[in-house]
Protein backbone atom coordinates (compact mmCIF):
# COMPACT_ATOMS: atom_id res chain seq x y z
CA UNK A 1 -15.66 -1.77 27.70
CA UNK A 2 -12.42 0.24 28.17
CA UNK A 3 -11.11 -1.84 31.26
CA UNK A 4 -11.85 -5.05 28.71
CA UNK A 5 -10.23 -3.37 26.12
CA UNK A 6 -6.79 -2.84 28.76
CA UNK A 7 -6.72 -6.22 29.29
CA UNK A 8 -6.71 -7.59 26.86
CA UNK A 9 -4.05 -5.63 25.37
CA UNK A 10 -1.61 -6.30 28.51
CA UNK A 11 -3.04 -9.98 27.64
CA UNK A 12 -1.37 -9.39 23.96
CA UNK A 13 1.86 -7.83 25.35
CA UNK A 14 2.48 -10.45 27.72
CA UNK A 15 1.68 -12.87 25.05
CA UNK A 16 4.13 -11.43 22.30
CA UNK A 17 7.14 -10.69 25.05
CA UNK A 18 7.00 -14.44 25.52
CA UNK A 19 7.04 -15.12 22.09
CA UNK A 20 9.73 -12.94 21.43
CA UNK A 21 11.90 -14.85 24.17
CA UNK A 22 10.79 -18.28 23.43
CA UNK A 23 12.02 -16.74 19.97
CA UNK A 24 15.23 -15.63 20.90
CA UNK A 25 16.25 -19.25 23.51
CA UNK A 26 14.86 -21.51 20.94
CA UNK A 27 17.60 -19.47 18.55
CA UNK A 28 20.14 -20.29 20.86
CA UNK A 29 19.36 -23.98 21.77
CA UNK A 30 20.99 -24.60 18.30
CA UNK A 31 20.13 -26.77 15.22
CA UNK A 32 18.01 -29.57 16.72
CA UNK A 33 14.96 -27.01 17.87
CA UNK A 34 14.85 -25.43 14.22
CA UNK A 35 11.32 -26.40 13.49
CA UNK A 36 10.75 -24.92 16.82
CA UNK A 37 12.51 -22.11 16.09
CA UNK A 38 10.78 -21.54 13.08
CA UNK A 39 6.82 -21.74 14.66
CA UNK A 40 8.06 -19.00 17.14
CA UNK A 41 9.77 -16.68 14.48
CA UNK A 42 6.15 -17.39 12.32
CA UNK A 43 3.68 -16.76 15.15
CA UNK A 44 5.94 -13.60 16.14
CA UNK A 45 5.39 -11.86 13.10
CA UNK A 46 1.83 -13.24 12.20
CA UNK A 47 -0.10 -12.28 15.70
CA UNK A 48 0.95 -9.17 15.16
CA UNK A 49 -0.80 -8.84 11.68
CA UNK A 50 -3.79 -10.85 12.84
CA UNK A 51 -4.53 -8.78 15.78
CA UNK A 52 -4.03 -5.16 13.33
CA UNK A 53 -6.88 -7.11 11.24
CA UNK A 54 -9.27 -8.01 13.90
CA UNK A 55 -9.04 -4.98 14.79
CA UNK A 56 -9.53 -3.12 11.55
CA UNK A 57 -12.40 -5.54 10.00
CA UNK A 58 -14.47 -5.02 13.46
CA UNK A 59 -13.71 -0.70 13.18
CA UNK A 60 -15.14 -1.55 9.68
CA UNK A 61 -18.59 -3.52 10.72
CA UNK A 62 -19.13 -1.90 13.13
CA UNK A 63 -19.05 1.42 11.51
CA UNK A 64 -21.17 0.08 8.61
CA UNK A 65 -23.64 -1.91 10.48
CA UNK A 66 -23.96 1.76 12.09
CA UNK A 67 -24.84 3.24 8.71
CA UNK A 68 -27.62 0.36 8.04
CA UNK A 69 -29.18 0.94 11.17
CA UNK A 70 -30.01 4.69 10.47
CA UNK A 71 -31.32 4.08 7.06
């Protein structure tokens, strides 16, 4: 469970790092790559969220389906 766990959150770094950069050249390649530019800055800020959530909804089942099962 815990080497899972690493991976997939070297998996995550690896996967925001290059969205950061595809971020940063697609901000540089100028006004033709906007929409582009745009999906990167979007996904940048919203994996981050979605992960946090995934995250916090399974802490929450998890601990509650705990609770039903002792009852």
């Amino acid at each position: 469970m815990k080497k899972s766990r690493q991976i997939l959150a070297i998996l995550g770094i690896v996967l925001l790092v290059g969205l950061y950069l595809a971020t940063l050249v697609l901000a540089l390649l100028g006004k033709n790559f906007f929409p582009l530019f745009m999906a990167a800055l979007f996904a940048s800020m919203a994996l981050p969220i979605l992960i946090w959530l995934y995250g916090f909804i399974y802490k929450w089942v998890k601990k509650n389906s705990g609770q039903q099962q002792e009852l």
